[in-house]
C-alpha atoms as a PDB file:
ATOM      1  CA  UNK A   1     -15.009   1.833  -8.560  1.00  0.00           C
ATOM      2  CA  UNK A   2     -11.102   1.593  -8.056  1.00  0.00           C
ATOM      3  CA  UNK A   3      -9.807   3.064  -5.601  1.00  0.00           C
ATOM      4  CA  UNK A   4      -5.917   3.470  -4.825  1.00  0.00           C
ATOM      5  CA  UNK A   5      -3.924   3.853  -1.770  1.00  0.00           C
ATOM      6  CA  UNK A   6      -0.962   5.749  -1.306  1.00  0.00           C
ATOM      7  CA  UNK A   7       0.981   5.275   2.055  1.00  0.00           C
ATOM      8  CA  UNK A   8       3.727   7.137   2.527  1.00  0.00           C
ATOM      9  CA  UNK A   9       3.094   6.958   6.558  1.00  0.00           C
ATOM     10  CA  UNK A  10       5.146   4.228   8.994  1.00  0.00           C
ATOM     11  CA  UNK A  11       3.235   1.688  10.043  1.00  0.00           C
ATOM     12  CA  UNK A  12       3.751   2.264  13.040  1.00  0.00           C
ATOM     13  CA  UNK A  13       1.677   5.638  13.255  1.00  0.00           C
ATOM     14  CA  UNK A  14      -1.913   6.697  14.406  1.00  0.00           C
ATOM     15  CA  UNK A  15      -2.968   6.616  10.367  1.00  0.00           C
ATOM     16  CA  UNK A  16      -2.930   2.219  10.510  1.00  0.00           C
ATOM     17  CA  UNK A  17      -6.017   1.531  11.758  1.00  0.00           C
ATOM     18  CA  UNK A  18      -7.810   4.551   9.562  1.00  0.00           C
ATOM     19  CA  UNK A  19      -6.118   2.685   7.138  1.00  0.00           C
ATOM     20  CA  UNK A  20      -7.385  -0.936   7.715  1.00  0.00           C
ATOM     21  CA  UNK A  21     -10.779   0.433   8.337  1.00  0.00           C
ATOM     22  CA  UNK A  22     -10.907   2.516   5.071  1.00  0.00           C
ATOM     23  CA  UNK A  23      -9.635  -0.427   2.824  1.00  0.00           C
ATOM     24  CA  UNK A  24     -11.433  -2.984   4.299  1.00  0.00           C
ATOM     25  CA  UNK A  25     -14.806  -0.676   3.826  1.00  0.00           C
ATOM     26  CA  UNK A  26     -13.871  -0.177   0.463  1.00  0.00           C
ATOM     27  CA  UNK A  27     -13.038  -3.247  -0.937  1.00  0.00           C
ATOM     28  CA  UNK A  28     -16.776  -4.184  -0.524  1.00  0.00           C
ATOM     29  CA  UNK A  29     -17.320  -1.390  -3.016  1.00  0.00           C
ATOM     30  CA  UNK A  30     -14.717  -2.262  -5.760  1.00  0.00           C
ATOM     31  CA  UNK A  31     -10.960  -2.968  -6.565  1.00  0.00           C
ATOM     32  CA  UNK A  32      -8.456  -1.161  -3.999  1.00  0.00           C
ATOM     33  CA  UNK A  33      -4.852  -1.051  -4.116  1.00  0.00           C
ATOM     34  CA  UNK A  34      -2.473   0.259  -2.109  1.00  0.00           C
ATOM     35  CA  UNK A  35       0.961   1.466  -2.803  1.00  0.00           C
ATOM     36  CA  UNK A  36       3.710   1.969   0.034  1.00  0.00           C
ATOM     37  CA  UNK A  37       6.524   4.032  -0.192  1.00  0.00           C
ATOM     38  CA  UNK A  38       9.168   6.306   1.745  1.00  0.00           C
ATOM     39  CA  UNK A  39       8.214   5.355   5.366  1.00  0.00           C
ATOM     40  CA  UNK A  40       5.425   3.183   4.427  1.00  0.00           C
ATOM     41  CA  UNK A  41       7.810   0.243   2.536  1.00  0.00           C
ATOM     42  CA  UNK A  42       7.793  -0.693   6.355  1.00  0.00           C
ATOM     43  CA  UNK A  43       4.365  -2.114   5.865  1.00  0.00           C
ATOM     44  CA  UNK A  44       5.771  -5.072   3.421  1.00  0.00           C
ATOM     45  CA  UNK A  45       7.535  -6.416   6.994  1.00  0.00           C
ATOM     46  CA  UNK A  46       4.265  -6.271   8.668  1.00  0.00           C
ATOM     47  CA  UNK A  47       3.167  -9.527   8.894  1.00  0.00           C
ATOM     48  CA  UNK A  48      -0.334  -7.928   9.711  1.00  0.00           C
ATOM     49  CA  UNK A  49      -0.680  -6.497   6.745  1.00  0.00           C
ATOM     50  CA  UNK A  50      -1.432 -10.061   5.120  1.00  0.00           C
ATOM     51  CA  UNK A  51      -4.728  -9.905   6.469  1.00  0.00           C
ATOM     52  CA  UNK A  52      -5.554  -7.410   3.670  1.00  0.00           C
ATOM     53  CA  UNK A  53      -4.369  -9.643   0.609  1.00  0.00           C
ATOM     54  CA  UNK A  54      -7.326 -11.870   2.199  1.00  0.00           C
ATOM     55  CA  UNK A  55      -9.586  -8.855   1.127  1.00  0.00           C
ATOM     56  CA  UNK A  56      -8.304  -9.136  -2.458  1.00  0.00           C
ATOM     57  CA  UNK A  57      -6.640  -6.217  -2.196  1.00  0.00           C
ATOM     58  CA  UNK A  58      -3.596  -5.217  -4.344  1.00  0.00           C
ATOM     59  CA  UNK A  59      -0.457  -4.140  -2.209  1.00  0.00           C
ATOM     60  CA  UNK A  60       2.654  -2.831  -4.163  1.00  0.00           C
ATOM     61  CA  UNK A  61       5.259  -0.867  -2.834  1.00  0.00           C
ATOM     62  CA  UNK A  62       8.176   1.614  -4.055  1.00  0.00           C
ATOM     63  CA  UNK A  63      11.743  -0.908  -3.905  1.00  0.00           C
ATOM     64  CA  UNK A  64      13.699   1.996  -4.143  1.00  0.00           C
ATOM     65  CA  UNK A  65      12.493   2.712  -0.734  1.00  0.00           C
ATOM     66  CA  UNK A  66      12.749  -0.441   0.776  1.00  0.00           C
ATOM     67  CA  UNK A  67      16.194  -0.465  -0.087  1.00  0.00           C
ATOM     68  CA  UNK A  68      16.912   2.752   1.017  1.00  0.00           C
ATOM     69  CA  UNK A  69      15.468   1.623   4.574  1.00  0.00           C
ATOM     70  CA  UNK A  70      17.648  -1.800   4.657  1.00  0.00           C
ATOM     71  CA  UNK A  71      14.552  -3.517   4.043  1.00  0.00           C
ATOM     72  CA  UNK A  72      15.951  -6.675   2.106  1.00  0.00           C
ATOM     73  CA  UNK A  73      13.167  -8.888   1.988  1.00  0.00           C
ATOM     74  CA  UNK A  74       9.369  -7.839   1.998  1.00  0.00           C
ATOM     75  CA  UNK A  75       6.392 -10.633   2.575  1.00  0.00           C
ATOM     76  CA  UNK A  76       5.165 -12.200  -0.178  1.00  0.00           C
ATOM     77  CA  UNK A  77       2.154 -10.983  -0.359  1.00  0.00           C
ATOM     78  CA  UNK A  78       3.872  -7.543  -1.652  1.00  0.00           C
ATOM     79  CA  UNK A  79       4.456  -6.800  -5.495  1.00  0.00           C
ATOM     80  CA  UNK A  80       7.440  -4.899  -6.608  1.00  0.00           C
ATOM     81  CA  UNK A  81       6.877  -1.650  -8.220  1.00  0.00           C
ATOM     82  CA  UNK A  82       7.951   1.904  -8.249  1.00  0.00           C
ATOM     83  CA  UNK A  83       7.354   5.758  -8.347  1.00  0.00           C
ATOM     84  CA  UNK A  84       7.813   5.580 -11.426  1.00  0.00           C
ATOM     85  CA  UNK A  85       5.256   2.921 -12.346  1.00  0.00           C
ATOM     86  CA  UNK A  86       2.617   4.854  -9.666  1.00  0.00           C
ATOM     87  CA  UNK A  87       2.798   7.953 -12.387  1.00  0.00           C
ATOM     88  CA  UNK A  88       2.244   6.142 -14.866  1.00  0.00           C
ATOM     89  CA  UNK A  89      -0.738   4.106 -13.478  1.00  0.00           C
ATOM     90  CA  UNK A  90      -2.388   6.461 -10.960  1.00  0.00           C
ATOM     91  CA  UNK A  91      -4.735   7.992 -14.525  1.00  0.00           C
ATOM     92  CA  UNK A  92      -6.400   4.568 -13.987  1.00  0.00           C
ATOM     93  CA  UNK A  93      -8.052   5.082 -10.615  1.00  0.00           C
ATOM     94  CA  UNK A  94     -11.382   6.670  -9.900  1.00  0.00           C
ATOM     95  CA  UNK A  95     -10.424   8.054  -6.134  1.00  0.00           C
ATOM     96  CA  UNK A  96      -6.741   8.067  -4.825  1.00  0.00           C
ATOM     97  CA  UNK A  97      -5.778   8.871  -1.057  1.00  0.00           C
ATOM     98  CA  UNK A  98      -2.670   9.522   0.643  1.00  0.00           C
ATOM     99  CA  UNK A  99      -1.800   8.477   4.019  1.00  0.00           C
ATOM    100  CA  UNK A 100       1.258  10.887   5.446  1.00  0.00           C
END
């Protein structure tokens, strides 16, 4: 099953350890990804975050959004993407959540 992330949350809010919980659950069960944007391109400076690559998990985020935050370098452990590319991808996922 593939499931897909979207976090639109700061990292910084009550949702993050729902979050690691959830993902790390789930990536026992199949291929997760997760894609941050608005508030949430604050994960890809979250050197925490990392420790979910180590699951195998995909993490992409919105660069429009980084930028918009003054976020000029993200960890590398972060692909590149955008809105634009999440509409045009999300038809491939079995279950998608939202984190707010």
């Amino acid at each position: 099953m593939k499931f897909l992330f979207i976090v639109t949350s700061n990292p910084f809010s009550k949702d993050y350890n729902t979050l690691v919980n959830l993902v790390r659950e789930l990536s026992k069960r199949g291929e997760v990804t997760l894609f941050f944007s608005g508030n949430g391109a604050y994960y890809t400076i979250k050197p925490e975050v990392q420790r979910l690559k180590e699951l195998g998990v995909r993490l992409l985020y919105c660069a429009h959004s980084a930028q918009q935050r003054g976020i000029e370098k993200t960890l590398d452990c972060f692909e590149s993407s955008s809105t634009y590319n999440l509409s045009r991808f999300i038809q491939d996922y079995d279950r998608v959540l939202s984190f707010n």
